[in-house]
C-alpha atoms as a PDB file:
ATOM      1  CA  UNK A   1      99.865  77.418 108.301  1.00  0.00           C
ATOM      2  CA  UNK A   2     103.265  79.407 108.734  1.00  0.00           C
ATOM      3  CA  UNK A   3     102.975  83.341 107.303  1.00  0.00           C
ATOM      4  CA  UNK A   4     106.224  85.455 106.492  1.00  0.00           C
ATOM      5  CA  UNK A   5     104.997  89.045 106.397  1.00  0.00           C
ATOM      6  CA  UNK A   6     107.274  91.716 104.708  1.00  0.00           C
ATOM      7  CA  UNK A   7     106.014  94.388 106.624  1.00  0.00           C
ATOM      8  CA  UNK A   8     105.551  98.160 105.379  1.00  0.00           C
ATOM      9  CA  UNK A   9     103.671  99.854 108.588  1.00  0.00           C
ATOM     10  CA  UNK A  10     101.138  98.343 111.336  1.00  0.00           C
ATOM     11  CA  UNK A  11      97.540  98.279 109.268  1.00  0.00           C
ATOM     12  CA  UNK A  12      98.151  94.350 107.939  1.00  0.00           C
ATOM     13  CA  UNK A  13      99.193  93.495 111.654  1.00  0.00           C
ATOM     14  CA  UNK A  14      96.622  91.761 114.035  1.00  0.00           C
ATOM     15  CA  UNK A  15      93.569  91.163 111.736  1.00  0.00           C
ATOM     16  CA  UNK A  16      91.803  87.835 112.195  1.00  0.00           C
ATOM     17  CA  UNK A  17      92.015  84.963 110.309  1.00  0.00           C
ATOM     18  CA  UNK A  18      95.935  85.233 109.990  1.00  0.00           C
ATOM     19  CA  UNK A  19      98.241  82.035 110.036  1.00  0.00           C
ATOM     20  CA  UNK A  20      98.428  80.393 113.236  1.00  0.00           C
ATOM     21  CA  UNK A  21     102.150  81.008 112.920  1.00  0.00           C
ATOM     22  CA  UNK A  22     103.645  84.269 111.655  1.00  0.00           C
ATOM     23  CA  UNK A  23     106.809  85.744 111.446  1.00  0.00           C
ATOM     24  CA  UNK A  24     107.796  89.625 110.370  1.00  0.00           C
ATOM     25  CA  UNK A  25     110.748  90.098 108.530  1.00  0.00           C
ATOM     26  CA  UNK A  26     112.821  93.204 108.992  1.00  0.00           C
ATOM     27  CA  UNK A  27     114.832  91.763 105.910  1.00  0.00           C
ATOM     28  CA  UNK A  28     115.150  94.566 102.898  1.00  0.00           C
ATOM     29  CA  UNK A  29     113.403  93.754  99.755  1.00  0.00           C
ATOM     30  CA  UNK A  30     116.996  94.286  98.046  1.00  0.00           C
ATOM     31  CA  UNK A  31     118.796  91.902  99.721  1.00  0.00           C
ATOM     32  CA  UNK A  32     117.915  88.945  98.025  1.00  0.00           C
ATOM     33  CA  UNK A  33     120.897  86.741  99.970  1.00  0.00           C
ATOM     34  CA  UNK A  34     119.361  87.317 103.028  1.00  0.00           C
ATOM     35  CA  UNK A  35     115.575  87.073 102.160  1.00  0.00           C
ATOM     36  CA  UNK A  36     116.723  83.675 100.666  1.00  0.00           C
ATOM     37  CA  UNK A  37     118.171  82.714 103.737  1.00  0.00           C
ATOM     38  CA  UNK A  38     114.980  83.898 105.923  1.00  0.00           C
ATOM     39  CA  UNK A  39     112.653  81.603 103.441  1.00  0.00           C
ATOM     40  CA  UNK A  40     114.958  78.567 104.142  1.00  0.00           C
ATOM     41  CA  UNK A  41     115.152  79.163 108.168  1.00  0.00           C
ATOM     42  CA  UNK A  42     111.581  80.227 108.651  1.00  0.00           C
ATOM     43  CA  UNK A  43     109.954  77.601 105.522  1.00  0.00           C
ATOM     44  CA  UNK A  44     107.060  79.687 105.558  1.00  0.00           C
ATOM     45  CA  UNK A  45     103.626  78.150 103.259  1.00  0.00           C
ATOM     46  CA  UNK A  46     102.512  81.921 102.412  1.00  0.00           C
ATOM     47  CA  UNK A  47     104.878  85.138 101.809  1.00  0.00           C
ATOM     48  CA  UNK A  48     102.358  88.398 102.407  1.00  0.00           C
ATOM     49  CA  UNK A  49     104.296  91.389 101.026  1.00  0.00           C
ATOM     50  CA  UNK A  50     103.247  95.159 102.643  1.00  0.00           C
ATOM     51  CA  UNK A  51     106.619  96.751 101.856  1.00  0.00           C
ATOM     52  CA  UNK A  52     107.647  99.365  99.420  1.00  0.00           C
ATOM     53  CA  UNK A  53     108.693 102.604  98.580  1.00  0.00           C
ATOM     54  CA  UNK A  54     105.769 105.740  97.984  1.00  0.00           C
ATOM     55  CA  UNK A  55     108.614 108.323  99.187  1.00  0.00           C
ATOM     56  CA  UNK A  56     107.760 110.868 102.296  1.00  0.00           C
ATOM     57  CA  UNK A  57     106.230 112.719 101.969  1.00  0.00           C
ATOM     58  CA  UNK A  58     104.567 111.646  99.165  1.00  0.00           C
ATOM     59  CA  UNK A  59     105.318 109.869  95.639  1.00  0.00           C
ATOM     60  CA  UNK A  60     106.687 113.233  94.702  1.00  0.00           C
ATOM     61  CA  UNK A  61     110.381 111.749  96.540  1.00  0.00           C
ATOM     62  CA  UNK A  62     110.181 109.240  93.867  1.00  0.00           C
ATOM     63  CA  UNK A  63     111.126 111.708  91.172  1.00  0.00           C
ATOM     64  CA  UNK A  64     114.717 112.599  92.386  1.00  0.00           C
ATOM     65  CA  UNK A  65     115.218 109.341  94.026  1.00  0.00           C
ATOM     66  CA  UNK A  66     114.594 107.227  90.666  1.00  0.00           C
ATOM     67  CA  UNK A  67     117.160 104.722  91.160  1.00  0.00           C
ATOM     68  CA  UNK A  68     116.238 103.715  94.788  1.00  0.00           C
ATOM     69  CA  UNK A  69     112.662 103.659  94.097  1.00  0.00           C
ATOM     70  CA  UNK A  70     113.401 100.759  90.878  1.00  0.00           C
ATOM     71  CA  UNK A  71     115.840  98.682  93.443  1.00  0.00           C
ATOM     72  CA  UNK A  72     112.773  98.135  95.767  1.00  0.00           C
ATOM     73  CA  UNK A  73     109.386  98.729  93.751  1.00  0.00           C
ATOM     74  CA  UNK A  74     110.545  96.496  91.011  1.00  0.00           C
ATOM     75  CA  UNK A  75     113.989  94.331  91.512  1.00  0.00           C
ATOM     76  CA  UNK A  76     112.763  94.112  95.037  1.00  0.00           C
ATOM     77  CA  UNK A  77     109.113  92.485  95.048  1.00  0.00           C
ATOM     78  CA  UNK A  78     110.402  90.776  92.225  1.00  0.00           C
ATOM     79  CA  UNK A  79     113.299  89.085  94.384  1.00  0.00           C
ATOM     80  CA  UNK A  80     111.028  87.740  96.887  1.00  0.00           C
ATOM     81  CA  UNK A  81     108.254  86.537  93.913  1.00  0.00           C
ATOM     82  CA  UNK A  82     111.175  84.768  92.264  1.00  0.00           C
ATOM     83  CA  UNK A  83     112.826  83.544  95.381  1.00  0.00           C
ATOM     84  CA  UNK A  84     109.009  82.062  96.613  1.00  0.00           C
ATOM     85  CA  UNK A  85     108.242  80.732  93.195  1.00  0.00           C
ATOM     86  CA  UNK A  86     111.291  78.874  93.461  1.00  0.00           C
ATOM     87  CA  UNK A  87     110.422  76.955  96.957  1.00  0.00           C
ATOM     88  CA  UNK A  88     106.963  76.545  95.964  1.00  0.00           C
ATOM     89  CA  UNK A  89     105.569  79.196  98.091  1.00  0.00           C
ATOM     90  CA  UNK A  90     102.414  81.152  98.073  1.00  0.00           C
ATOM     91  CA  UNK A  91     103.350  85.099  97.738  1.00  0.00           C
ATOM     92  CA  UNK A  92     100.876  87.541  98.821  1.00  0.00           C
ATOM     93  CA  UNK A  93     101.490  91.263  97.347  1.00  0.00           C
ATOM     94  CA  UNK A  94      99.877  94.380  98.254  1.00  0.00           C
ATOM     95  CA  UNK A  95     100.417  96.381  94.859  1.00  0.00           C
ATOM     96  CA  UNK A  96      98.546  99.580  93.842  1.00  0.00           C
ATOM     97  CA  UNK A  97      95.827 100.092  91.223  1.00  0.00           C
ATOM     98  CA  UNK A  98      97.419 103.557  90.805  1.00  0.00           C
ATOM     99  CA  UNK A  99      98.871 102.536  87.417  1.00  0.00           C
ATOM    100  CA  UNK A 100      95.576 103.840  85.355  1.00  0.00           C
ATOM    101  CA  UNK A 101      93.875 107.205  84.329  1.00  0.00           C
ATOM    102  CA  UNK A 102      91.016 108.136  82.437  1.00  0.00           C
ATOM    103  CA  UNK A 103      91.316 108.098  78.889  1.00  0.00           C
ATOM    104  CA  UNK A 104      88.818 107.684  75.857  1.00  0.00           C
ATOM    105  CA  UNK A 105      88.137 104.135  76.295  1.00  0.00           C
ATOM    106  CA  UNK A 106      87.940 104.572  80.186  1.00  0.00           C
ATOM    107  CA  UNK A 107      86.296 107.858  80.450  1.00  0.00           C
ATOM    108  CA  UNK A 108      84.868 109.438  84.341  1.00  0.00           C
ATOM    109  CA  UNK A 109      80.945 106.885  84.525  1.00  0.00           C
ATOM    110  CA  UNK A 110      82.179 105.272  81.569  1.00  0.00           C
ATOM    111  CA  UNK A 111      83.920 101.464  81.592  1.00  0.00           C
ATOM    112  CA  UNK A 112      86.529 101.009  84.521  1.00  0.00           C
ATOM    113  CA  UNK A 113      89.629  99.048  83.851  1.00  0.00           C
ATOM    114  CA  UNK A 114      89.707  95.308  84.454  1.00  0.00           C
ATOM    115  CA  UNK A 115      92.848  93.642  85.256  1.00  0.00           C
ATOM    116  CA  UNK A 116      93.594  92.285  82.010  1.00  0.00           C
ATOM    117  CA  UNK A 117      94.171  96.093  81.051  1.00  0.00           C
ATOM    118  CA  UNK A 118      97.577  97.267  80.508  1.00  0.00           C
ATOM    119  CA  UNK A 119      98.916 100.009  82.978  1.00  0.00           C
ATOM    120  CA  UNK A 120      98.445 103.462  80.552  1.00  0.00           C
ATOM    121  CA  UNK A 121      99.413 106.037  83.501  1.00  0.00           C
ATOM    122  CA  UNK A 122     103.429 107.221  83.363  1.00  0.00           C
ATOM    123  CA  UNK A 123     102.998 110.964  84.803  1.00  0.00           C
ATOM    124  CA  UNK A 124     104.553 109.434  88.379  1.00  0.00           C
ATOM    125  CA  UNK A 125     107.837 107.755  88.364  1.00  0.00           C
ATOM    126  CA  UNK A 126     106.357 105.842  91.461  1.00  0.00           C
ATOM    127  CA  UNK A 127     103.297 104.584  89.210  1.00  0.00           C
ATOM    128  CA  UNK A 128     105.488 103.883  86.545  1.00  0.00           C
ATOM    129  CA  UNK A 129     107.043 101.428  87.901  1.00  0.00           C
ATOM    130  CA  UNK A 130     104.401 100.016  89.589  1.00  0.00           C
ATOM    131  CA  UNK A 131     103.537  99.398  86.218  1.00  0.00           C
ATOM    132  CA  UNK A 132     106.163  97.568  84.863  1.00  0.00           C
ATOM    133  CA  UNK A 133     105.873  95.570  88.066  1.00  0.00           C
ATOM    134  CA  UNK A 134     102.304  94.402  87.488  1.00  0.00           C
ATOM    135  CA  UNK A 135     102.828  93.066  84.133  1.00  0.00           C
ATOM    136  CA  UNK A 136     105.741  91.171  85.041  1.00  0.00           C
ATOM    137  CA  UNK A 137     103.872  89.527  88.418  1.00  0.00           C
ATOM    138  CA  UNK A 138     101.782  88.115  85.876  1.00  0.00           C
ATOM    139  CA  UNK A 139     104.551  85.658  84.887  1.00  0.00           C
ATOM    140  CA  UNK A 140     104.724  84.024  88.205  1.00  0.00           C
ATOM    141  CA  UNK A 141     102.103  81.389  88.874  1.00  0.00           C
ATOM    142  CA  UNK A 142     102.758  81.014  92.546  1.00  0.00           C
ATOM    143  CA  UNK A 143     101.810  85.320  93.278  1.00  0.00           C
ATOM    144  CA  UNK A 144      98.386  87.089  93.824  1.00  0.00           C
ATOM    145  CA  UNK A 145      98.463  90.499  92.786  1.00  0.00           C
ATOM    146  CA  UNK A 146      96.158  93.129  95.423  1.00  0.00           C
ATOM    147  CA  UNK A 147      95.856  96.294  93.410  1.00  0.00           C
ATOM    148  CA  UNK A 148      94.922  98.913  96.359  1.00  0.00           C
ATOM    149  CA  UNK A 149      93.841 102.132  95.825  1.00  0.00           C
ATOM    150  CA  UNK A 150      93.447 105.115  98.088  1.00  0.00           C
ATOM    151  CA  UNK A 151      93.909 103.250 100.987  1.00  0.00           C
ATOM    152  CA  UNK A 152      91.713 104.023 104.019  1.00  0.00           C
ATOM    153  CA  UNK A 153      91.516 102.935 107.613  1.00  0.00           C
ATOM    154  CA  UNK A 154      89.259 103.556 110.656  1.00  0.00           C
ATOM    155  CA  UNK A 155      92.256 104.676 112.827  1.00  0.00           C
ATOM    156  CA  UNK A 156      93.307 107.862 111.084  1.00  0.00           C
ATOM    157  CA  UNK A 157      96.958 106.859 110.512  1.00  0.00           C
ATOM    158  CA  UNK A 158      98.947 109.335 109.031  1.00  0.00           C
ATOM    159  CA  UNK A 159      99.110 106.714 105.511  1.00  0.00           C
ATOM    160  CA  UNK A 160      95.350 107.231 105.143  1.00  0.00           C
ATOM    161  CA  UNK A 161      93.683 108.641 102.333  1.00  0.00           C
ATOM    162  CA  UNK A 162      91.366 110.664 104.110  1.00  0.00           C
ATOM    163  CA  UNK A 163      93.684 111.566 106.578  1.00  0.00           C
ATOM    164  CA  UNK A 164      96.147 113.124 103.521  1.00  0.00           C
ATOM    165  CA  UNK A 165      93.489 114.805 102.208  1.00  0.00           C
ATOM    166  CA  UNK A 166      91.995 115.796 105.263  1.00  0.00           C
ATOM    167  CA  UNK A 167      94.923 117.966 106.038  1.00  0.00           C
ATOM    168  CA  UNK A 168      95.213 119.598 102.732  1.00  0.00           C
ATOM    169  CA  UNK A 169      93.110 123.285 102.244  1.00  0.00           C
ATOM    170  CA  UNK A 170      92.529 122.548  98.376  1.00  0.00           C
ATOM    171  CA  UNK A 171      91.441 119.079  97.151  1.00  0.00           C
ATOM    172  CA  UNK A 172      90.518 118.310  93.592  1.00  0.00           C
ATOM    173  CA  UNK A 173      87.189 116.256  93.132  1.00  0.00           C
ATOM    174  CA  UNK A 174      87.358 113.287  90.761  1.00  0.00           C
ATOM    175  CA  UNK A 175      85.756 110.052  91.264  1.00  0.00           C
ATOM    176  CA  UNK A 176      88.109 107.180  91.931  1.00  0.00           C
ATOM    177  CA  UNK A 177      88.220 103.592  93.118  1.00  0.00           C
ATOM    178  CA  UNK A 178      89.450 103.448  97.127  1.00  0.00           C
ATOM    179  CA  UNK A 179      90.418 100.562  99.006  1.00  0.00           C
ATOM    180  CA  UNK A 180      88.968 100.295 102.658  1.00  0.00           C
ATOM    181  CA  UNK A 181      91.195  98.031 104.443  1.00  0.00           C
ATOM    182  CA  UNK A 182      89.133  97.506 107.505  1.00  0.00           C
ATOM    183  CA  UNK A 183      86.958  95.251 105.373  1.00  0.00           C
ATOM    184  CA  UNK A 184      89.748  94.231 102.531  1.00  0.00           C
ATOM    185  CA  UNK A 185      92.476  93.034 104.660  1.00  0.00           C
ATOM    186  CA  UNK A 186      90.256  89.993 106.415  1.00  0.00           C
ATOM    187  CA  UNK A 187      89.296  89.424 102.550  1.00  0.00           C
ATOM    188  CA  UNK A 188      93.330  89.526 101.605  1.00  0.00           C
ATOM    189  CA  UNK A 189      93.732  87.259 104.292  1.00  0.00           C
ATOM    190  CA  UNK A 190      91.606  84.317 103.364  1.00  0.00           C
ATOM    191  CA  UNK A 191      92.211  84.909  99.668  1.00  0.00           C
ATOM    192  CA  UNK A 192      95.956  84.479 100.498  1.00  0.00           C
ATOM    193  CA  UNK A 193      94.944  80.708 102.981  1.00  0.00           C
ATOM    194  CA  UNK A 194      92.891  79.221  99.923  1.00  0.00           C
ATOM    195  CA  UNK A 195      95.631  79.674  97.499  1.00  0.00           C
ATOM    196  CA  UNK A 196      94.191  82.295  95.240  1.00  0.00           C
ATOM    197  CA  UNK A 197      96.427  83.907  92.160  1.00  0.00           C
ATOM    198  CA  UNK A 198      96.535  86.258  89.776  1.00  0.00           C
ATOM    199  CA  UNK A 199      95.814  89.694  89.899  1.00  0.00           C
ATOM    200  CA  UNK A 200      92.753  91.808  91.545  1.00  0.00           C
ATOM    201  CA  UNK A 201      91.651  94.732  91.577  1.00  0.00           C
ATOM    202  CA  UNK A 202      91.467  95.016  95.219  1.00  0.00           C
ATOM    203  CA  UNK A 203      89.105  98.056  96.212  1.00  0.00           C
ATOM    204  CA  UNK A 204      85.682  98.483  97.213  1.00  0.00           C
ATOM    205  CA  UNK A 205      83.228  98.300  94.840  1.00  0.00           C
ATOM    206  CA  UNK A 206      81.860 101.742  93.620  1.00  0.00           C
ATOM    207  CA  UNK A 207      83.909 105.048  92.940  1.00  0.00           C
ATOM    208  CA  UNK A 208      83.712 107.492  95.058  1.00  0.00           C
ATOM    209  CA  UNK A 209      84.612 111.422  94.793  1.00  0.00           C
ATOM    210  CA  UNK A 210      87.306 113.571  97.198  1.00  0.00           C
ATOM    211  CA  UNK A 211      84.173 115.538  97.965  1.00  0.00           C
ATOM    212  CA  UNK A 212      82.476 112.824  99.184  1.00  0.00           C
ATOM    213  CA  UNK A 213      84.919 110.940 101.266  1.00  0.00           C
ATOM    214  CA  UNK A 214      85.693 114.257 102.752  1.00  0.00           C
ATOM    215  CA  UNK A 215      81.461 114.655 103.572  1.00  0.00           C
ATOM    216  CA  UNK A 216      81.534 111.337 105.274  1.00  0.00           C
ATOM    217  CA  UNK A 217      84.263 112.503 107.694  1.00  0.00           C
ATOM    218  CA  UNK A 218      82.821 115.846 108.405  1.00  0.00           C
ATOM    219  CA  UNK A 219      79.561 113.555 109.097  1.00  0.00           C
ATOM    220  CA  UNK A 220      81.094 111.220 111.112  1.00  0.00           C
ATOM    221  CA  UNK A 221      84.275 112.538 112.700  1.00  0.00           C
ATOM    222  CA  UNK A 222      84.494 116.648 111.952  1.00  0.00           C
ATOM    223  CA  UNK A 223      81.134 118.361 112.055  1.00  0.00           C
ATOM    224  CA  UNK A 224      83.837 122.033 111.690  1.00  0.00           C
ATOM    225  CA  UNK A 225      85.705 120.601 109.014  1.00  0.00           C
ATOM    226  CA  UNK A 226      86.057 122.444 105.629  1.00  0.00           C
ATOM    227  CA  UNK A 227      87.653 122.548 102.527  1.00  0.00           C
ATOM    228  CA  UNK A 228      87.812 123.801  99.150  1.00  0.00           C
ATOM    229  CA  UNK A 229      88.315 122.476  95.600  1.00  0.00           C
ATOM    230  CA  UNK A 230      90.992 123.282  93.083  1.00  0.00           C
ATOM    231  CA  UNK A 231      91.454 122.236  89.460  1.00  0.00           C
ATOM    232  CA  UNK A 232      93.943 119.544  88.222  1.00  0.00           C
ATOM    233  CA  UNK A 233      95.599 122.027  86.241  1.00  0.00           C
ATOM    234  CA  UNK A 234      96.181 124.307  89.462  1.00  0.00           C
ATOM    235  CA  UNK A 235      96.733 121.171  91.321  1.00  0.00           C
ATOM    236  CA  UNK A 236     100.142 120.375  89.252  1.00  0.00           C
ATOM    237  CA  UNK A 237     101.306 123.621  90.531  1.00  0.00           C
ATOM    238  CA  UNK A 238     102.059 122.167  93.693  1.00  0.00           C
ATOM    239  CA  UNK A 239     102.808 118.896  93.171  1.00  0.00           C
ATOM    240  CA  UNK A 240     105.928 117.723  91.072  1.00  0.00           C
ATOM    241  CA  UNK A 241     104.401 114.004  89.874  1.00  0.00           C
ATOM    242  CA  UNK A 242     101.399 113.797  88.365  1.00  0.00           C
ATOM    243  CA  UNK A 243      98.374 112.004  90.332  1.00  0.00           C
ATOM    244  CA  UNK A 244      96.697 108.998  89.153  1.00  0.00           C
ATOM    245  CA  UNK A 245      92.384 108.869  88.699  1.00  0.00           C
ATOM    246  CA  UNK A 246      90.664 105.807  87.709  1.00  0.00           C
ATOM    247  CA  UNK A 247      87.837 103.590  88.339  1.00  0.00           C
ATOM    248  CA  UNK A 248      88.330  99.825  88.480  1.00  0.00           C
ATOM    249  CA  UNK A 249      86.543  96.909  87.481  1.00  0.00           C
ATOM    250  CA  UNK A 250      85.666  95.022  90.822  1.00  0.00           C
ATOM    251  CA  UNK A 251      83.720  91.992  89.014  1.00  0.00           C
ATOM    252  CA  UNK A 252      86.384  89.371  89.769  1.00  0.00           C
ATOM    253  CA  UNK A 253      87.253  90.319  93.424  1.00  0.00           C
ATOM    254  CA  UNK A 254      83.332  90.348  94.300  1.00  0.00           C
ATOM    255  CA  UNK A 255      83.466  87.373  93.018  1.00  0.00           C
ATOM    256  CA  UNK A 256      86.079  85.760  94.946  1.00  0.00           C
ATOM    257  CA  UNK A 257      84.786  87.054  98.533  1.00  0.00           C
ATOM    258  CA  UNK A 258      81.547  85.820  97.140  1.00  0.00           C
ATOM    259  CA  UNK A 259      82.961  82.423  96.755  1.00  0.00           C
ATOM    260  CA  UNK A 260      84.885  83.007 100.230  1.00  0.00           C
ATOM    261  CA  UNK A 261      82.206  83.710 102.195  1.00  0.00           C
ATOM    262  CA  UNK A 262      83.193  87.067 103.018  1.00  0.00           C
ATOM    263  CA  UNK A 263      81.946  90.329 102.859  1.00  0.00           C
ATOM    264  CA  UNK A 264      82.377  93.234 100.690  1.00  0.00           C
ATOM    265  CA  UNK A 265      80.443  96.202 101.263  1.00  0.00           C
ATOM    266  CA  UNK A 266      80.252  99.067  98.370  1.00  0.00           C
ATOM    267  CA  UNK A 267      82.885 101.953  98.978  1.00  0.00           C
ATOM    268  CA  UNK A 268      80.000 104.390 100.530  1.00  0.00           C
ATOM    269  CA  UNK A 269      79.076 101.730 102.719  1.00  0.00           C
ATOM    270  CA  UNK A 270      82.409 101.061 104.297  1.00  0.00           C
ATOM    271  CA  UNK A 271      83.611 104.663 104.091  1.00  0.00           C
ATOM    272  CA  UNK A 272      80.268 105.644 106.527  1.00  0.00           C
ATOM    273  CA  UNK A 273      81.370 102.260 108.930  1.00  0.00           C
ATOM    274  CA  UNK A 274      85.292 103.310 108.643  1.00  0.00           C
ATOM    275  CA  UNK A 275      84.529 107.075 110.022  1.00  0.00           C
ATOM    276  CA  UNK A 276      82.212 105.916 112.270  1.00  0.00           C
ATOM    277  CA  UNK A 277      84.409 103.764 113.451  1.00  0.00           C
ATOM    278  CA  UNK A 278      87.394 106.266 113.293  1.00  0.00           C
ATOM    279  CA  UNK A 279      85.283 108.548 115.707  1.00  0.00           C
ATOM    280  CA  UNK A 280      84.575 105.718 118.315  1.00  0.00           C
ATOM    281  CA  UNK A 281      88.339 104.965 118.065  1.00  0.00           C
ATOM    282  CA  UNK A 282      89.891 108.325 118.516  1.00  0.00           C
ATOM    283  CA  UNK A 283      87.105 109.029 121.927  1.00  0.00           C
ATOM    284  CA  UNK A 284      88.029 105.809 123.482  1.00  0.00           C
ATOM    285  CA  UNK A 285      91.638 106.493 123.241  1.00  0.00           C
ATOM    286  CA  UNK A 286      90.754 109.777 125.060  1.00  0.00           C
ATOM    287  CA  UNK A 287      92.164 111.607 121.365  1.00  0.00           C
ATOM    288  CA  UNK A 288      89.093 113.191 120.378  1.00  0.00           C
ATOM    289  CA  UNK A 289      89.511 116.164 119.355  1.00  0.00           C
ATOM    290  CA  UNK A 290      93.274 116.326 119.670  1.00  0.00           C
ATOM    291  CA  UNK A 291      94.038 113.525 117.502  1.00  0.00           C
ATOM    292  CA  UNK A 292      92.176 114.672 114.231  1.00  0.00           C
ATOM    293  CA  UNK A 293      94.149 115.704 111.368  1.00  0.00           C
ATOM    294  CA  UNK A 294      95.850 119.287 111.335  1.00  0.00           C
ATOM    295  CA  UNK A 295      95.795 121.110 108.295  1.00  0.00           C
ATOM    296  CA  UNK A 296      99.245 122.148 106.635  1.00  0.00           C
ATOM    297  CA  UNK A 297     100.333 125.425 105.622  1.00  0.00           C
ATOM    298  CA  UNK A 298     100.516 127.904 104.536  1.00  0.00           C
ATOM    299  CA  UNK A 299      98.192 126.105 101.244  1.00  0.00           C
ATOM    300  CA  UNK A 300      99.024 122.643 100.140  1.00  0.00           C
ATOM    301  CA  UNK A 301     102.331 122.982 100.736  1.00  0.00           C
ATOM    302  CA  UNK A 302     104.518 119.792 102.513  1.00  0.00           C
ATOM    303  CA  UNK A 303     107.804 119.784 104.289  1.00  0.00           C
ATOM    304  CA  UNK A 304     110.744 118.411 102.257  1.00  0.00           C
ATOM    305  CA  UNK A 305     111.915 114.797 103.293  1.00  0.00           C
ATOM    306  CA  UNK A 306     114.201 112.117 102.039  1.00  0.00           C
ATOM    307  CA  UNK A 307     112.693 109.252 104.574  1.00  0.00           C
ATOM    308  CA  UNK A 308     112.406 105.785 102.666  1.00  0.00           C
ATOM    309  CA  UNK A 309     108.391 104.508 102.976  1.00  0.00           C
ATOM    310  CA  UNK A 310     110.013 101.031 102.582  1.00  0.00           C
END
């Protein structure tokens, strides 16, 4: 087995059951000349794809950079889908679920969206077109679809969920579907090796609040930690995209690890094991306290940057 990963940052890096074989390609999701060329060089039997734009530093970037966000969330991961589909290779991509909210049909407890749903959430330029992306993955037979959500890891990186919203003084508290990737990525993996398609909602099953991730940490990692809630409404004071809230439907991929052999715990499960974790991490690297996440200021506020997340 011979893996080409598209790499976005380190968390997909050094999990086990990779290929016995892999290769990282520094190649730009744009250039399809060259990403043509690396396919027929490297022959590769599965493509994963971590790369991307989210903007720095947040999706916010995505609002005034509209035109560089479309060449690699959409043309992009839809040049190396086409360019795979056309040498017969599998094509792994790590999407996002972030292309729902809550609506009547779909309301906070009620029904969570199932992949068959079509994307409903356009208040982020970034989600929007993530959306238009998902539908048109569907069209390629050769492609399995990851929708993450909120991703988390047990090392605190800087692109974690809780470490975001660790840092923040105001959080709002909505339920929401997360994706904890200490447990999803071995999944990913051996979904990717038997040849699965299609698209999954790739998260943990369970919602879980802000309120209650940020418990779990101050459990497990930051007995001093506190915070406080703020509306929606006040949140979009402070942010310039709109934030996406939804629960998904996790019937299919339980079904799939089922069938893999693999397990899946429920998001409270794997949060408590991923702080945990985080904790043991952060002492053994002698980082503990000096490596937990500092809160910004003054409020919610961010520094400006134009740094591509690709």
């Amino acid at each position: 087995c011979k893996g080409l990963l598209e790499e976005g940052g380190q968390w997909e890096k050094g999990r086990e059951g990779s290929p016995k074989e892999v290769h990282c390609s520094k190649v730009r999701l744009e250039n399809r000349h060259l990403m043509e060329e690396e396919l027929d060089r490297i022959k590769p039997t599965h493509v994963i794809v971590a790369a991307g734009i989210t903007g720095r530093p947040n999706v916010d970037w995505c609002e005034t950079h509209k035109m560089e966000t479309i060449r690699v969330n959409t043309i992009g991961i839809l040049n190396i889908a086409d360019t795979c589909a056309q040498r017969n290779i599998h094509c792994t991509i790590y999407a996002t679920g972030c292309i729902y909210e809550y609506d009547e049909q779909h309301k906070i407890g009620g029904v969570p969206f199932t992949e068959d749903d079509a994307p409903n959430f356009k208040a982020s330029f970034y989600s929007e077109t993530k959306g238009m992306l998902d539908t048109l993955l569907k069209c390629y037979e050769n492609v399995l679809t990851l929708r993450v959500r909120m991703p988390i890891s047990d090392d605190l990186s800087s692109r974690s969920f809780v470490t975001k919203i660790a840092s923040y003084h105001k959080v709002v508290d909505i339920p929401n579907s997360m994706t904890v990737l200490t447990d999803l990525i071995p999944l990913s993996l051996a979904m990717s090796a038997a040849g699965l398609t299609g698209t999954y909602n790739f998260c943990n099953p369970k919602p879980i609040s802000h309120n209650q991730v940020l418990s779990i940490y101050k459990k497990h990692v930051d007995p001093s930690f506190e915070w406080e809630n703020f509306s929606v409404e006040e949140q979009a004071k402070v942010i310039r995209a709109g934030r996406s809230n939804n629960t998904l439907d996790t019937t299919k991929l339980e079904g799939a690890a089922r069938d893999l052999g693999m397990p899946l715990p429920d998001i409270f499960t794997a949060m408590e094991n991923a702080m945990a974790g985080a904790r043991h991490n952060l002492e053994a690297a002698g980082q503990y306290p000096a490596g937990l996440p500092k809160k910004l200021g003054p409020g919610n506020s961010q520094p400006t940057s134009t740094t591509k997340g690709a």
